[in-house]
Structures are given as structure tokens and as C-alpha cells.
Protein backbone atom coordinates (compact mmCIF):
# COMPACT_ATOMS: atom_id res chain seq x y z
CA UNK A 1 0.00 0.00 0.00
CA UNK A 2 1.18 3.34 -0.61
CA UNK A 3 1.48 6.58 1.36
CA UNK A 4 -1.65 7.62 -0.01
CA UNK A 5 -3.26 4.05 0.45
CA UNK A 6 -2.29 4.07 4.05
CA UNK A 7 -3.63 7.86 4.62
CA UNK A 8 -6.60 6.87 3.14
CA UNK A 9 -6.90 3.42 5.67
CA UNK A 10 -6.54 5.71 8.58
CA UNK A 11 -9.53 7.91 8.14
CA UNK A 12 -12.91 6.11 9.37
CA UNK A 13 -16.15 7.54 6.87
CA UNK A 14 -18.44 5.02 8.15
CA UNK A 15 -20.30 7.65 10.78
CA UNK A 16 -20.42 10.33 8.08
CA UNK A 17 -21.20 8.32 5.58
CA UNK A 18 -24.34 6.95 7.60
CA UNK A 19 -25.71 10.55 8.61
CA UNK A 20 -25.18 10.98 4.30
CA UNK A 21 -27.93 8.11 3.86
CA UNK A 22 -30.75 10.90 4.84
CA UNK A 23 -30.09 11.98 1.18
CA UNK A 24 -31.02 8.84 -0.43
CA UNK A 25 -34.43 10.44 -0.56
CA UNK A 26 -33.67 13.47 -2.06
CA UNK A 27 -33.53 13.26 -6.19
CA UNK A 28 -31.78 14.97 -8.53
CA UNK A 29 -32.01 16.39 -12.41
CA UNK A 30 -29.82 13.76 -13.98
CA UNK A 31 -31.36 10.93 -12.13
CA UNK A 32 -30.26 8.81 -9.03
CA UNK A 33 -30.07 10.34 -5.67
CA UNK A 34 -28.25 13.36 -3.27
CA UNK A 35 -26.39 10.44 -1.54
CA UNK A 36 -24.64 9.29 -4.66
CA UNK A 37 -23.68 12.62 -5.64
CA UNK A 38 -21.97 13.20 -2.06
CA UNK A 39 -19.80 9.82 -2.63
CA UNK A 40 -18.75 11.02 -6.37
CA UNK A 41 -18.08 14.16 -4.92
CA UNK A 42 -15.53 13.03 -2.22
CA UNK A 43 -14.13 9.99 -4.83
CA UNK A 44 -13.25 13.26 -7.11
CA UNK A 45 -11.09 14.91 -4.19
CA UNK A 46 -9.35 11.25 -3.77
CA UNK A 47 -8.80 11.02 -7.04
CA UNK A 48 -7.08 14.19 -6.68
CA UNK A 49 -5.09 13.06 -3.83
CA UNK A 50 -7.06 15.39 -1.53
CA UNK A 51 -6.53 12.94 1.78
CA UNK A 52 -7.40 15.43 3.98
CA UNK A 53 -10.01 13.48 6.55
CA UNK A 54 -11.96 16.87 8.18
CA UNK A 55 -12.77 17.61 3.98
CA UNK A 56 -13.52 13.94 2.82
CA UNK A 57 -15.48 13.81 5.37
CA UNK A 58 -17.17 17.01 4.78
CA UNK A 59 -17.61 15.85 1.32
CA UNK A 60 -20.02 13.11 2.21
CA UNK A 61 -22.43 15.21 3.80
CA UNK A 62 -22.00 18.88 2.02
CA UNK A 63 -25.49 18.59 0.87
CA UNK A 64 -27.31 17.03 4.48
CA UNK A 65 -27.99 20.60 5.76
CA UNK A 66 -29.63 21.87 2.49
CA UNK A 67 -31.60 19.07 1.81
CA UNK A 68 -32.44 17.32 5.11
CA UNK A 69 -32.28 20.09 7.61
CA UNK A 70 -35.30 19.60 10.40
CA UNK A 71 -35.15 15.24 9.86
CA UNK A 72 -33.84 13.21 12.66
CA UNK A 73 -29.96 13.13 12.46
CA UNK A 74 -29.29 16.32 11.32
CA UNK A 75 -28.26 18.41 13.58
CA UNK A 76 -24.90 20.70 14.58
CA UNK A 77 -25.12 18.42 17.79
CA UNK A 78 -25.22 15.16 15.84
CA UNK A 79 -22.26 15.87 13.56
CA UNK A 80 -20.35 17.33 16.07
CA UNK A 81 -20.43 14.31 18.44
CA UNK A 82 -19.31 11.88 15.75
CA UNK A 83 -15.56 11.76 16.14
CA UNK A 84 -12.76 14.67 17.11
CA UNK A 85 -12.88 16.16 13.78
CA UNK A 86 -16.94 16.94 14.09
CA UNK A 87 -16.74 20.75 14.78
CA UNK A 88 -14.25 20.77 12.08
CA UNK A 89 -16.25 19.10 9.86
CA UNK A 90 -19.67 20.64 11.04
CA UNK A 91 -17.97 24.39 10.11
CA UNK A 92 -17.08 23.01 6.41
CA UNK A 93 -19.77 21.82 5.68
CA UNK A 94 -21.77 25.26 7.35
CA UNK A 95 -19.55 27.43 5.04
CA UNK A 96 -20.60 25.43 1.70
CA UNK A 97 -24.00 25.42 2.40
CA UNK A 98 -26.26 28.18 1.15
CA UNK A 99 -27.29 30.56 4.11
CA UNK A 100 -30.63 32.06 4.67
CA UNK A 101 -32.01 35.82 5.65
CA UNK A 102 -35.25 36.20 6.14
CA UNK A 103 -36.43 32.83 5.64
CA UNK A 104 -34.85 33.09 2.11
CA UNK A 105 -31.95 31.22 0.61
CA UNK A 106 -29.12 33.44 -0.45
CA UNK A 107 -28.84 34.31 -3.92
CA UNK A 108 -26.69 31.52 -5.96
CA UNK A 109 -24.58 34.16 -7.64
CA UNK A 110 -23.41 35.95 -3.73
CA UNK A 111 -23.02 31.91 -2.69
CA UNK A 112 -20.90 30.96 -5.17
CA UNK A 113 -18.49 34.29 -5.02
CA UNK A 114 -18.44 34.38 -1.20
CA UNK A 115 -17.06 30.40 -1.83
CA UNK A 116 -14.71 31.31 -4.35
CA UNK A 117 -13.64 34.73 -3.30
CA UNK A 118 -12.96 34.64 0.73
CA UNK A 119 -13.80 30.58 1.55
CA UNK A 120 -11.34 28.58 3.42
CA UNK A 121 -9.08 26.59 0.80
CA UNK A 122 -11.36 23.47 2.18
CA UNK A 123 -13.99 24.98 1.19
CA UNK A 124 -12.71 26.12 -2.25
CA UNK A 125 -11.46 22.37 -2.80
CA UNK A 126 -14.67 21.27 -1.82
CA UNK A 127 -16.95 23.32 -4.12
CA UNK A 128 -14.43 22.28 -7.30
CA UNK A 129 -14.94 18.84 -6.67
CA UNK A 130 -19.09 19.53 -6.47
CA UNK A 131 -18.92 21.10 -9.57
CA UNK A 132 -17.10 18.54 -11.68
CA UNK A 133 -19.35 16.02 -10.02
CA UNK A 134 -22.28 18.39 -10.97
CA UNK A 135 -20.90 18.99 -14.57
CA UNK A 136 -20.42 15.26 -15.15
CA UNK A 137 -23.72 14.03 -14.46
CA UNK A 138 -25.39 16.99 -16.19
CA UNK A 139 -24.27 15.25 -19.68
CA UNK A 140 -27.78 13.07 -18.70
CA UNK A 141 -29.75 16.13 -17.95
CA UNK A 142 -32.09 17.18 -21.27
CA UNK A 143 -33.63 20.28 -19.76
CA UNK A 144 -31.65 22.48 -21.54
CA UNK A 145 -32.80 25.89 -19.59
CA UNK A 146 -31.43 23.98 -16.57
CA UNK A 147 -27.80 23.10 -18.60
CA UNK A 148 -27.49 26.17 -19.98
CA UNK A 149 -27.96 27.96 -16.49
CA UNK A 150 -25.55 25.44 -14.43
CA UNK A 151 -22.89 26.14 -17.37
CA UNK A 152 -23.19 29.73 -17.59
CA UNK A 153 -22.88 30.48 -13.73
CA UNK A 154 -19.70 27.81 -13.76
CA UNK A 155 -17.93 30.02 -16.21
CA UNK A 156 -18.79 33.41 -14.81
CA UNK A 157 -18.43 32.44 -10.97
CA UNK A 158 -15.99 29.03 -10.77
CA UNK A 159 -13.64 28.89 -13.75
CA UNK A 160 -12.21 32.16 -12.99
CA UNK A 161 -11.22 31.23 -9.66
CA UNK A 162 -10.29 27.46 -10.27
CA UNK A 163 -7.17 27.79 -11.93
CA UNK A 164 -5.54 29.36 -9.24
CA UNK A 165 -7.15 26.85 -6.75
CA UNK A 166 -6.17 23.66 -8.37
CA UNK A 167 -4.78 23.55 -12.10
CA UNK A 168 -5.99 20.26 -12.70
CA UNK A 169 -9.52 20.32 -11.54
CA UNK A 170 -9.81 23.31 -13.47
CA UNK A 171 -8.72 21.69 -16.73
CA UNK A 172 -10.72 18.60 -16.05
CA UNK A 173 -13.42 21.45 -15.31
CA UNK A 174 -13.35 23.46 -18.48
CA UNK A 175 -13.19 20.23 -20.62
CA UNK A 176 -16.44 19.68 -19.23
CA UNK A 177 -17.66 22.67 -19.82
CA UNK A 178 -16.92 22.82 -23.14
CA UNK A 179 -18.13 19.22 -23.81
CA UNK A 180 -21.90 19.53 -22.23
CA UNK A 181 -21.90 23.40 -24.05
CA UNK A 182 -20.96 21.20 -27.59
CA UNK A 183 -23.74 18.40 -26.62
CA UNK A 184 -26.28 21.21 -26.10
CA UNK A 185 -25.95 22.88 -29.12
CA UNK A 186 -25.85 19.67 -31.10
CA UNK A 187 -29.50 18.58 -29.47
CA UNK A 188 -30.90 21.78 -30.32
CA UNK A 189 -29.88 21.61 -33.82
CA UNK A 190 -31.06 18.30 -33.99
CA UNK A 191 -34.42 19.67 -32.51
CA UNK A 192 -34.28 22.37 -35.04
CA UNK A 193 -33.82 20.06 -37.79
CA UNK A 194 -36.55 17.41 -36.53
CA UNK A 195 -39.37 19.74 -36.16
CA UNK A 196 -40.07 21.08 -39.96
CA UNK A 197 -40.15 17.37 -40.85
CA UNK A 198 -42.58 16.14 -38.16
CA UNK A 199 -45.19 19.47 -40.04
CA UNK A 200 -44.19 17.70 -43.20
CA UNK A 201 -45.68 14.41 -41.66
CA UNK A 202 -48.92 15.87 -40.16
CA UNK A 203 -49.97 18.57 -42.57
């Protein structure tokens, strides 16, 4: 096993993990569930060689607070008490999760800057690896409104930021960009092209 092997051996997920199984519930765009997405997000950071245990094990739970917040588990309290890096973990996870004034969620725009502008490098790392997850499984998304929104605020409010965070996330990023931008314009063409042959068919 290698140094990385053996970091990675050392770091217990199992309690985190568990608390992430509230999100099995919760569904997403491109099909599946919030849980999966919080296990592809920390297998991105791995892959990355991000063996950092307090944001891995952030990772697997970045989403509990916006999706599950009020259900049994899911608490400051809860995550907190499961192991010595809790508070740690509790704070991360507090700082990529959208706030609320007012009973209203903050704008995604102020979210993203605050993130990519004055976050915590955790944080930072943490939101990069979300968004490739996010960019990867929108390639099975076909609402385009939805694509073309998740694409346009990742260029205007991540990309610009990501290169100095981590170089190769942010080429592995912009690929993916550029790829689901290319698939979108090809399935509207396509849509263009279909449509004055289906009034062909019915007039």
C-alpha cells in the first residue's frame, strides 16, 4: 500500500457516511439520488489526492444541511459528536452550504463568489470537486434551460477562480464545460432540424 493508500486506511467515513444516507431520498435532475452525488463528490477529491479526513469527510455530507435540515440526524449536535474532527467538519460543511435571511436562501450568484472569493481553501477544494461532479452528471440532464444555467454560472463564478485553486480540476473542469456546451448545441440543432419534418408528416 502506498502513502496515499495508508492515509486513506486511517480515516474512518463510516459515521459520516451513515448521517449521508438521509439523502437517499432526495432526487436529482440527472437521475439517481443526493447520496450518490456526495460519494462522487468526495471519490473526485481522492482522485485528486485530496486525503485530507476533516474535507472527505465534509464531502459526504455537504449537501445534508440543504436538503435534510429539520429530519432526525441532522443536527450541529449530531455531527459534532461523531468523532474529534466533528466541529471541524460541522464548520465546512456550514460554510458550503447556502445561508438564509429572512427565511430566504441566499442568492446563488453571492453563494458561489463568497465560496470562491474569501472561503477557506477546504472549502474552495470542496466546491471544485461539487462542480465537476455536478458537470459530469449533467451530460444526462435534457432540460436544456437547466444546462445552460448550471454552465453559464460555472464560467462566470468558478472557472475564474479554479485555476488558481487547483490547475488540474480546473482543466478537467473546463473540458467539461466545453463538452456539455458542444452536446447542447448539437441537441438543439437536432431539434431544429426534426421539427419542420414532423409538419411535413402531419400537414
Amino acid at each position: 500500500m502506498d502513502d496515499i493508500g495508508q492515509a486513506l486506511a486511517r480515516i474512518t467515513m463510516g459515521p459520516y457516511i451513515s448521517k449521508a444516507m438521509a439523502l437517499i431520498g432526495k432526487s436529482r435532475k440527472a437521475g439517481s439520488n443526493m447520496f450518490r452525488h456526495q460519494l462522487d463528490t468526495m471519490a473526485i477529491l481522492v482522485d485528486y489526492k485530496m486525503i485530507d479526513p476533516i474535507l472527505l469527510k465534509a464531502a459526504v455530507i455537504h449537501d445534508l444541511f440543504e436538503e435534510c435540515c429539520g429530519m432526525p440526524g441532522v443536527s450541529r449536535q449530531e455531527i459534532v459528536g461523531v468523532d474529534a474532527d466533528g466541529q471541524a467538519v460541522y464548520d465546512l460543511v456550514m460554510e458550503v452550504t447556502l445561508r438564509e435571511r429572512d427565511g430566504k436562501r441566499e442568492p446563488k450568484s453571492e453563494f458561489l463568489k463568497r465560496i470562491m472569493e474569501t472561503g477557506s481553501p477546504r472549502a474552495k477544494m470542496l466546491k471544485l470537486a461539487d462542480r465537476i461532479s455536478n458537470l459530469i452528471s449533467l451530460g444526462f440532464v435534457h432540460d436544456d434551460q437547466f444546462v445552460r444555467d448550471v454552465l453559464a454560472e460555472t464560467r462566470q463564478f468558478i472557472l475564474p477562480y479554479a485555476e488558481r485553486i487547483n490547475p488540474n480540476m480546473y482543466r478537467e473542469m473546463y473540458d467539461l464545460v466545453a463538452d456539455r456546451e458542444n452536446k447542447l448545441m448539437l441537441r438543439c440543432r437536432n431539434r431544429a432540424t426534426e421539427l419542420p419534418t414532423q409538419e411535413k408528416r402531419t400537414a
